[in-house]
C-alpha atoms as a PDB file:
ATOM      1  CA  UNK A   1      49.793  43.892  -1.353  1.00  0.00           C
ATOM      2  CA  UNK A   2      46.204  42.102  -2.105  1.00  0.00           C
ATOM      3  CA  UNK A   3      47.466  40.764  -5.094  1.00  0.00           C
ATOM      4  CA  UNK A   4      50.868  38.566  -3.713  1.00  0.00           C
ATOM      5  CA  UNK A   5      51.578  35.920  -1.444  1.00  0.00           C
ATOM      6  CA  UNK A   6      53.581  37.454   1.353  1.00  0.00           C
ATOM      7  CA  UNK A   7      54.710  35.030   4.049  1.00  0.00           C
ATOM      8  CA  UNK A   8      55.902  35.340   7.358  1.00  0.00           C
ATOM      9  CA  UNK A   9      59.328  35.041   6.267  1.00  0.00           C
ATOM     10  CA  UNK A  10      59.081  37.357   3.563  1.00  0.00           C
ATOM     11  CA  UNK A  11      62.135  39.906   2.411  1.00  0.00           C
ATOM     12  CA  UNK A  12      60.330  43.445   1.467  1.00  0.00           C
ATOM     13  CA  UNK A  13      61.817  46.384   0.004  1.00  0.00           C
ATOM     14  CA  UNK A  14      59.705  49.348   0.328  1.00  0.00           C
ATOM     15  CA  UNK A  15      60.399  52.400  -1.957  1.00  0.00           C
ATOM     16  CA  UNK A  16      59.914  55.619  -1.748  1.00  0.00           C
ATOM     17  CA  UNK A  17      58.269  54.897   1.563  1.00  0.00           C
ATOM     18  CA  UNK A  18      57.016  58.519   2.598  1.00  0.00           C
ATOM     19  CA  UNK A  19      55.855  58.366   6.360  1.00  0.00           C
ATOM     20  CA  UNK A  20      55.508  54.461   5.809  1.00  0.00           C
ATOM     21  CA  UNK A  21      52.380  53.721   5.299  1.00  0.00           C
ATOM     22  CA  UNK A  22      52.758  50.398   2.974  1.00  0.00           C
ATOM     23  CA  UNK A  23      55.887  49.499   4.967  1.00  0.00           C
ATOM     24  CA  UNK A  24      53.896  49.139   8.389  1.00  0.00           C
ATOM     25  CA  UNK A  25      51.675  47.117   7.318  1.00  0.00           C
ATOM     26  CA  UNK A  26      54.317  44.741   5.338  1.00  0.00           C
ATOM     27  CA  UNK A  27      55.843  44.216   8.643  1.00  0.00           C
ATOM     28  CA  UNK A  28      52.476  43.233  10.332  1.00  0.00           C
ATOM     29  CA  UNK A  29      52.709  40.672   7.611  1.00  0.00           C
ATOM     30  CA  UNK A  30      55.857  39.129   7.893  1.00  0.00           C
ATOM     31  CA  UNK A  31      56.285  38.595  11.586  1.00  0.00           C
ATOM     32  CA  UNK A  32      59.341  38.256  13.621  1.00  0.00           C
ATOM     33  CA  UNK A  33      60.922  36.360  10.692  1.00  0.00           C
ATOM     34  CA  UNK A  34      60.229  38.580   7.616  1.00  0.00           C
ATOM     35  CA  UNK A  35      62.391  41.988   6.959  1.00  0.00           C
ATOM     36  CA  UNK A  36      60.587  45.271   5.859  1.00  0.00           C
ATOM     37  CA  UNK A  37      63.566  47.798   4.129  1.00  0.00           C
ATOM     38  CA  UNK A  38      61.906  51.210   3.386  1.00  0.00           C
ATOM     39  CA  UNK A  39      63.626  53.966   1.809  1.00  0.00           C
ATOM     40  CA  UNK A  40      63.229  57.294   1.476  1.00  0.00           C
ATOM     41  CA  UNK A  41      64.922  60.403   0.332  1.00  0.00           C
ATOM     42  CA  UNK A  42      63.656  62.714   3.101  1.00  0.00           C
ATOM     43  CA  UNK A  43      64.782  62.717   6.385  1.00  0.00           C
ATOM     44  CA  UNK A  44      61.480  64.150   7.715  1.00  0.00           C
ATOM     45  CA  UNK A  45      59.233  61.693   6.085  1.00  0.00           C
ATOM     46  CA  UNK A  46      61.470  59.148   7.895  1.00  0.00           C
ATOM     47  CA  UNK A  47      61.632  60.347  11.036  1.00  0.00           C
ATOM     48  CA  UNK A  48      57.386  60.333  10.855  1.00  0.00           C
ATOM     49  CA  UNK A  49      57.595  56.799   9.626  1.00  0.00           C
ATOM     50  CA  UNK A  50      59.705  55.480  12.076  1.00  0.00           C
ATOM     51  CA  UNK A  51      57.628  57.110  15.098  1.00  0.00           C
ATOM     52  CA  UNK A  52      54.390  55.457  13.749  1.00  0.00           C
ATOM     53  CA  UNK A  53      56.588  52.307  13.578  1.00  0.00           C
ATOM     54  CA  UNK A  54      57.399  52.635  16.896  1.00  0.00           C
ATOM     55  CA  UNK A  55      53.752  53.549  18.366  1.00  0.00           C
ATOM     56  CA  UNK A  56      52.969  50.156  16.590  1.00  0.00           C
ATOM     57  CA  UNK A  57      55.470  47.939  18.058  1.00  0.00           C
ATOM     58  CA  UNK A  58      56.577  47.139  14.962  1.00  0.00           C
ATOM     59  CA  UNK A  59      60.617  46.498  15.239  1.00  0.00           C
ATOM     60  CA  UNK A  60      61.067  45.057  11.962  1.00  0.00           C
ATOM     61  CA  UNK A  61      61.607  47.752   9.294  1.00  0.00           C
ATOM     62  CA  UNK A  62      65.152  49.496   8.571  1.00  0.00           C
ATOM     63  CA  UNK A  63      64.188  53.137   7.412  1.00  0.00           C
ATOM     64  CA  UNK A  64      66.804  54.148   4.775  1.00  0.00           C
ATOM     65  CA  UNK A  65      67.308  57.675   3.626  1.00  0.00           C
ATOM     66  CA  UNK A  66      68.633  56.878   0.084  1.00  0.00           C
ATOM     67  CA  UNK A  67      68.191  58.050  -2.941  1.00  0.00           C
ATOM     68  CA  UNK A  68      65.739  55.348  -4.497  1.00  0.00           C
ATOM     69  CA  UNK A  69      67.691  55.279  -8.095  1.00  0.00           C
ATOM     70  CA  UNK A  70      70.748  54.287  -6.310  1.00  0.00           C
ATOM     71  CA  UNK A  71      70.121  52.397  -3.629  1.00  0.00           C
ATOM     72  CA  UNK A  72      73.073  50.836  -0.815  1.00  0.00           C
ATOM     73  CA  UNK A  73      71.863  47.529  -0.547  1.00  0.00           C
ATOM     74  CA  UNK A  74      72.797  43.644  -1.742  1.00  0.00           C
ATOM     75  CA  UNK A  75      71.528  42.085  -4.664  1.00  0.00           C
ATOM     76  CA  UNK A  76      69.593  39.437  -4.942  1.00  0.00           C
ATOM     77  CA  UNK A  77      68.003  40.314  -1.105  1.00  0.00           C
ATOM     78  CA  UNK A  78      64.257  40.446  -1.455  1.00  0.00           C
ATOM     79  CA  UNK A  79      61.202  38.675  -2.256  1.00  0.00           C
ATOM     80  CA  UNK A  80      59.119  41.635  -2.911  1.00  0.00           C
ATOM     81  CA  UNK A  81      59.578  45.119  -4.163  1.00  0.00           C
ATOM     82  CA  UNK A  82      56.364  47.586  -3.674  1.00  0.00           C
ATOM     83  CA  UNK A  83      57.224  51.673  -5.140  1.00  0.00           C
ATOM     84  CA  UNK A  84      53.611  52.923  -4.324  1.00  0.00           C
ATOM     85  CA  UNK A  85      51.973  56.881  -5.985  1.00  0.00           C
ATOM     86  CA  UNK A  86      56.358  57.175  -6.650  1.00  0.00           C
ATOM     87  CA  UNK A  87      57.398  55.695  -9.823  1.00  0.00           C
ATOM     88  CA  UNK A  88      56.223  58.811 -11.754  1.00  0.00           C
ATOM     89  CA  UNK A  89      58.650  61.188  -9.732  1.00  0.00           C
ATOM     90  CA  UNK A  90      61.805  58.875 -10.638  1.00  0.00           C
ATOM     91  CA  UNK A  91      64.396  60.933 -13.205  1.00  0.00           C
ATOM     92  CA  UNK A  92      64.603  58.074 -15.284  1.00  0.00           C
ATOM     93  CA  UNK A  93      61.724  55.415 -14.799  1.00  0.00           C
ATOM     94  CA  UNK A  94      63.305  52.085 -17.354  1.00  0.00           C
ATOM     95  CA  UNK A  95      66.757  52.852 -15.328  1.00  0.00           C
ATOM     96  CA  UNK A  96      65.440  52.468 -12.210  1.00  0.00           C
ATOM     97  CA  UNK A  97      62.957  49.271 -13.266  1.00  0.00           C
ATOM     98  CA  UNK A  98      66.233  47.818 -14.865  1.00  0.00           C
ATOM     99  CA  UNK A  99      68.169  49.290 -11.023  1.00  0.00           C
ATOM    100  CA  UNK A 100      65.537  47.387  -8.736  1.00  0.00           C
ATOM    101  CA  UNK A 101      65.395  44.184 -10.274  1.00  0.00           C
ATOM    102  CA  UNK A 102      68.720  43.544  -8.941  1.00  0.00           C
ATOM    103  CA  UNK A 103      67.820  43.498  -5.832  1.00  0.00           C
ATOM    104  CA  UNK A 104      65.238  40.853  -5.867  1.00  0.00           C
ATOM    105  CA  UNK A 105      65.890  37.030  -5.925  1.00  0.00           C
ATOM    106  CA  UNK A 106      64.894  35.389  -8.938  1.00  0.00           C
ATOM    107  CA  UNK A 107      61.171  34.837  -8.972  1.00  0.00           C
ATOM    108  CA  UNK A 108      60.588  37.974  -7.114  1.00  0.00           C
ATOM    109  CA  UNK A 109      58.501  39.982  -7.514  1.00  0.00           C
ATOM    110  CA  UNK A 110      57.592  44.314  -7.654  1.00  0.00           C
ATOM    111  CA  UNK A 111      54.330  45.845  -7.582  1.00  0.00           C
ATOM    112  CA  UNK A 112      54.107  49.689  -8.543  1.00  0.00           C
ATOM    113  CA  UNK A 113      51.147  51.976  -9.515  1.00  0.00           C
ATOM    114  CA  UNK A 114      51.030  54.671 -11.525  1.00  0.00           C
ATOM    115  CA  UNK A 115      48.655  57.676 -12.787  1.00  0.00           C
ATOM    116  CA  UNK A 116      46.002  56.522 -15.850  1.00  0.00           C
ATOM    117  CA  UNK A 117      43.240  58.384 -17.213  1.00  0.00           C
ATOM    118  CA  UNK A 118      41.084  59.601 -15.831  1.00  0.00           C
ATOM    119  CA  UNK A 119      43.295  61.765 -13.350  1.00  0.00           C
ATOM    120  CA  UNK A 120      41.461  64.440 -12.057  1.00  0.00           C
ATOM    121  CA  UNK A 121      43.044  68.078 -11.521  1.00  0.00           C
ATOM    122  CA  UNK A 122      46.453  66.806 -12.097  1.00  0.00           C
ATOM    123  CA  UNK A 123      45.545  65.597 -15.013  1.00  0.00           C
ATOM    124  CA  UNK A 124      43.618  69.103 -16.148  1.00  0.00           C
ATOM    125  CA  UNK A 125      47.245  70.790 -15.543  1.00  0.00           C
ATOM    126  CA  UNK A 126      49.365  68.170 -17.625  1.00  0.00           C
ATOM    127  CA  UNK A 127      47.659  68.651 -20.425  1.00  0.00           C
ATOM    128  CA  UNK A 128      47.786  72.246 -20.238  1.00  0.00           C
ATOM    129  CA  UNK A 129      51.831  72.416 -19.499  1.00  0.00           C
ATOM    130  CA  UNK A 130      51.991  70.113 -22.906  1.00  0.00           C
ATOM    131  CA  UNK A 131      50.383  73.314 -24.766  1.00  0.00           C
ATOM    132  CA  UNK A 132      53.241  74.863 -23.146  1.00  0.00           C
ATOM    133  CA  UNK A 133      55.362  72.391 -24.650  1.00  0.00           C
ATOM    134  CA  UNK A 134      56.101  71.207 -20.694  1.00  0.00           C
ATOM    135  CA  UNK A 135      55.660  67.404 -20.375  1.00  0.00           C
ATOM    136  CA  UNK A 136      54.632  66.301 -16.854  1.00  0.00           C
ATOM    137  CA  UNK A 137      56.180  62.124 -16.339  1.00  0.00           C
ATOM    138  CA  UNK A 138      53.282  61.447 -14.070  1.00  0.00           C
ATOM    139  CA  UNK A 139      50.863  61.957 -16.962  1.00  0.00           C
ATOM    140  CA  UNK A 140      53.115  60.286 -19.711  1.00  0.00           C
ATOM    141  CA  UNK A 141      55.607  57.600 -18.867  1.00  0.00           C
ATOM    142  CA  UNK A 142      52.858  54.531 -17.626  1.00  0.00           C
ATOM    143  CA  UNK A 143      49.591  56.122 -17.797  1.00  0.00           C
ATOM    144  CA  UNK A 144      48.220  53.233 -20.317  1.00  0.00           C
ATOM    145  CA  UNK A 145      48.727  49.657 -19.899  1.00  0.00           C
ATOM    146  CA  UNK A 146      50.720  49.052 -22.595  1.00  0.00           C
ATOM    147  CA  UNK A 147      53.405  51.753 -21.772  1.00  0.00           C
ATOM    148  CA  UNK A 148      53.160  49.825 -18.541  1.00  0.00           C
ATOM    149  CA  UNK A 149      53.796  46.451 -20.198  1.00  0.00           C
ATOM    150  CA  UNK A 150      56.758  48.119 -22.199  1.00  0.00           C
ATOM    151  CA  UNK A 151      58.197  49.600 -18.862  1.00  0.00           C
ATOM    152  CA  UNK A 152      57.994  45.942 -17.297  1.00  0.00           C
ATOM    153  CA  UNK A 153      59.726  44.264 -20.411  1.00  0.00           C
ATOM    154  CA  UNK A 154      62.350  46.839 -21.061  1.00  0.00           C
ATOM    155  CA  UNK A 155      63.479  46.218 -17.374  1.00  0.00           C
ATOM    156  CA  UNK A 156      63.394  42.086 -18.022  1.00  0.00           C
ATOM    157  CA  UNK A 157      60.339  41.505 -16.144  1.00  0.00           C
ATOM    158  CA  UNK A 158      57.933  38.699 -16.719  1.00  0.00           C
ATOM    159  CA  UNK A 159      54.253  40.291 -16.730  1.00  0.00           C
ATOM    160  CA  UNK A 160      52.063  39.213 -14.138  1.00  0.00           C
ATOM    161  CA  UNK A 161      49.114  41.549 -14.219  1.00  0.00           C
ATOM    162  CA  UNK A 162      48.258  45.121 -15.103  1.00  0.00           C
ATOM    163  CA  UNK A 163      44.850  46.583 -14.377  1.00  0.00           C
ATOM    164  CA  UNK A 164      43.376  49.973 -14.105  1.00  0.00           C
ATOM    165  CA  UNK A 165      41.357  50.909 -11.027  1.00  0.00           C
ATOM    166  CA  UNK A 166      39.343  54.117 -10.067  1.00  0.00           C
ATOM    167  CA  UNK A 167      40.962  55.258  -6.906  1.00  0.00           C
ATOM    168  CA  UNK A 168      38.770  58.169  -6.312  1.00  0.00           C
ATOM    169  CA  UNK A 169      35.336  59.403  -7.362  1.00  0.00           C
ATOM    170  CA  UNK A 170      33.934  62.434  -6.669  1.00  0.00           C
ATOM    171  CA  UNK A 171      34.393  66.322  -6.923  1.00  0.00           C
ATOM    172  CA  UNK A 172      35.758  69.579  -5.529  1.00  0.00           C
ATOM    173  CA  UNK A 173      34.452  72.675  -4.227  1.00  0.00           C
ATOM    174  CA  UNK A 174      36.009  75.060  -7.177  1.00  0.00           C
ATOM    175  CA  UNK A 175      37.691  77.212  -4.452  1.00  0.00           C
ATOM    176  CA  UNK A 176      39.148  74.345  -3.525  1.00  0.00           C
ATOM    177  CA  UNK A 177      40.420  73.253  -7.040  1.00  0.00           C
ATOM    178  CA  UNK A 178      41.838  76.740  -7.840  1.00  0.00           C
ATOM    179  CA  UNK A 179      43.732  76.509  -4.150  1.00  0.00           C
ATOM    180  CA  UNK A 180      45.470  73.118  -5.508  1.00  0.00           C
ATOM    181  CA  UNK A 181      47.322  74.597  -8.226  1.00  0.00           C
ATOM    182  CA  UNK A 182      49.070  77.222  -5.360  1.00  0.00           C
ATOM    183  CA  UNK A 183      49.790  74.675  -2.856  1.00  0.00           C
ATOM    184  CA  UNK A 184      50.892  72.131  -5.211  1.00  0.00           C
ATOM    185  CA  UNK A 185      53.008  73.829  -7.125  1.00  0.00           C
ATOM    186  CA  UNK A 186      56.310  73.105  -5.021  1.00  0.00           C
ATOM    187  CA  UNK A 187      55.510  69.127  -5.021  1.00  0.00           C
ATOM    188  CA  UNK A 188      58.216  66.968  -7.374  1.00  0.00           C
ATOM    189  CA  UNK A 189      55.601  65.514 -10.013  1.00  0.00           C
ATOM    190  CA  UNK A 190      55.382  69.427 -10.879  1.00  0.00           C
ATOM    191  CA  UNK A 191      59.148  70.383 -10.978  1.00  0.00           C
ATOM    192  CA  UNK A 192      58.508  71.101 -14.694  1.00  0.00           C
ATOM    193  CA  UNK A 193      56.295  73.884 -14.096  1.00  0.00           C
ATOM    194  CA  UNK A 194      58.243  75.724 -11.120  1.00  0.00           C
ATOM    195  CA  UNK A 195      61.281  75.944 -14.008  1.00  0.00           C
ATOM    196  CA  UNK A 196      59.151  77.468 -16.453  1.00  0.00           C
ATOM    197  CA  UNK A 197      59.366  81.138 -17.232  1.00  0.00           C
ATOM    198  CA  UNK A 198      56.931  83.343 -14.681  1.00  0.00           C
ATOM    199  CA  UNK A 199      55.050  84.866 -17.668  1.00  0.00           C
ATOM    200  CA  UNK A 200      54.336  80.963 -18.693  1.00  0.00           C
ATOM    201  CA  UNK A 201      53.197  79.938 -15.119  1.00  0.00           C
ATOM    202  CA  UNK A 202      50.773  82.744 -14.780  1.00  0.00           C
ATOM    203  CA  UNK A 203      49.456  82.119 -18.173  1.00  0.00           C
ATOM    204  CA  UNK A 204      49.012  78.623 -17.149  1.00  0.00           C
ATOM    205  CA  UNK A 205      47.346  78.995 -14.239  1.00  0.00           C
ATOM    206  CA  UNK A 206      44.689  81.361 -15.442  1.00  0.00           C
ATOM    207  CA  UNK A 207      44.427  78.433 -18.174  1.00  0.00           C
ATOM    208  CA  UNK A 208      44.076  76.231 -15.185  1.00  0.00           C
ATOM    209  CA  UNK A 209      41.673  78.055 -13.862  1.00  0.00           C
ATOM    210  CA  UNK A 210      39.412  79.147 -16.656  1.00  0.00           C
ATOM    211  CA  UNK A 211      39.612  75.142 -17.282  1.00  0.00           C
ATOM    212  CA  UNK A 212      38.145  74.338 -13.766  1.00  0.00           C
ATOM    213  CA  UNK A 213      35.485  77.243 -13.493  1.00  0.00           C
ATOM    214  CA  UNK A 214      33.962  75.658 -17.341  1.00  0.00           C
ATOM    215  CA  UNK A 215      34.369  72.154 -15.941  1.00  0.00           C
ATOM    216  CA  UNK A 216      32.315  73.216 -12.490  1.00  0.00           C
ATOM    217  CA  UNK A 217      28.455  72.541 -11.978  1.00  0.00           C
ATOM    218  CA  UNK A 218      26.821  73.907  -8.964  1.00  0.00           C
ATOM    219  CA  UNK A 219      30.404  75.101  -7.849  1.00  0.00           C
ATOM    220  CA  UNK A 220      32.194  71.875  -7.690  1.00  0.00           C
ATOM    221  CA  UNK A 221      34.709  70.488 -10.589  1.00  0.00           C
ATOM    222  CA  UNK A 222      34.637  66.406 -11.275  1.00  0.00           C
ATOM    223  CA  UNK A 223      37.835  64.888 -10.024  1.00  0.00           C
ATOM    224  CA  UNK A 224      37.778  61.265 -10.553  1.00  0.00           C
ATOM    225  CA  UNK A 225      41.058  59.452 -10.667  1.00  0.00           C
ATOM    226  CA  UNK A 226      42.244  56.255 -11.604  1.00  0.00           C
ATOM    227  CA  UNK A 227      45.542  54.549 -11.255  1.00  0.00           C
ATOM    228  CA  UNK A 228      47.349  51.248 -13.350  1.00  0.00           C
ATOM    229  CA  UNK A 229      48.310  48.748 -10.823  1.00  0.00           C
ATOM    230  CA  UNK A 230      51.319  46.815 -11.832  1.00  0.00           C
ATOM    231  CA  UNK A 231      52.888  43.398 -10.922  1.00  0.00           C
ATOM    232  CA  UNK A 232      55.681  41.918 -12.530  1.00  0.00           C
ATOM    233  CA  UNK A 233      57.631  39.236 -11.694  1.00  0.00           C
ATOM    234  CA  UNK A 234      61.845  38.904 -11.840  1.00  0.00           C
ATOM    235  CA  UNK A 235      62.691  35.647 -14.356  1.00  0.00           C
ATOM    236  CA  UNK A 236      63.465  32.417 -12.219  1.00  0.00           C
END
């Protein structure tokens, strides 16, 4: 949100808004005059997002529950589109570049981020599923800034700026890193690996965790992770 000129009168479209964290503080920006739309496929991330909304006084977001590749809403209707730590779980990431741009004006503009290298545990587990012959999105489809660049074009975007930032540096207590694999398991960027055979899971986790344990000094594992920030901008 740093990197574009929002204005009090400002049209936003917030994607795959979770409990709304990016959408709250879009409508601190716009004012009374802007319009914050966040969508969401789950009704319980919603219903968190619109309570913090509401603790906030902040009356100027419409929570959606929609599914984000098909969205219920008029062309041509905002300035800005933001899909933060989602693109990555979409089935089909060009199709729903190509989907979104219809929504904004010409000119617009949508910001997304996505998973580069490094990437921590997650990224310790995607290369191991693509031993498996299981390929993770998250850790393919924009993890380099020309794939990003390519995903921009191919959806008839005008490039504005791609950079790669480290998000977080630091490690994990090993315990800790052997827990994520069993409580992560269930989340969408891993559907891949909950369809797999149970004979393949197990083997990959003991992968997983023989990875982690060679990785650890003084019982901690290095998880570092960095993300591509994108901007592109919809052709005047």
């Amino acid at each position: 949100m740093e990197r574009v000129d929002i204005r009090s009168s400002s049209r936003i479209l917030d994607i795959a808004t979770g409990t709304g964290l990016l959408a709250l503080e879009a409508a601190r920006r716009v004012g009374p005059a802007g319009k914050v739309v966040a969508i969401d496929a789950s009704h319980r991330m919603l219903a968190e997002a619109r309570r913090k909304a509401a603790e906030a006084g902040l009356h100027r977001i419409a929570f959606v529950q929609a599914d984000a590749e098909q969205l219920p809403l008029s062309p041509g209707s905002f300035d800005f589109i933001f899909c933060a730590s989602a693109i990555v779980l979409m089935s089909d990431v060009p199709r729903a570049l190509r989907h979104w741009a219809d929504y904004l004006r010409p000119g617009g503009m949508i910001a997304f981020d996505a998973p580069a290298k490094p990437f921590g545990l997650p990224q310790r587990i995607a290369e191991i599923a693509a031993r498996h012959a299981i390929h993770l999105a998250y850790a393919e489809i924009a993890d380099t800034r020309s794939k990003c660049r390519s995903l921009l074009e191919g959806a008839g975007f005008e490039v504005v700026e791609i950079r790669t930032e480290l998000a977080t540096s630091g490690s994990v207590a090993l315990a800790e890193a052997i827990a994520f694999w069993d409580g992560r398991t269930d989340h969408p960027a891993w559907r891949a690996l909950t369809r797999a055979e149970p004979k393949t899971r197990e083997a990959m986790r003991c992968e997983y965790v023989e990875s982690i344990t060679a990785a650890a000094t003084d019982g901690y594992v290095p998880n570092d992770t960095a993300l591509n920030i994108v901007l592109g901008r919809k052709a005047a």
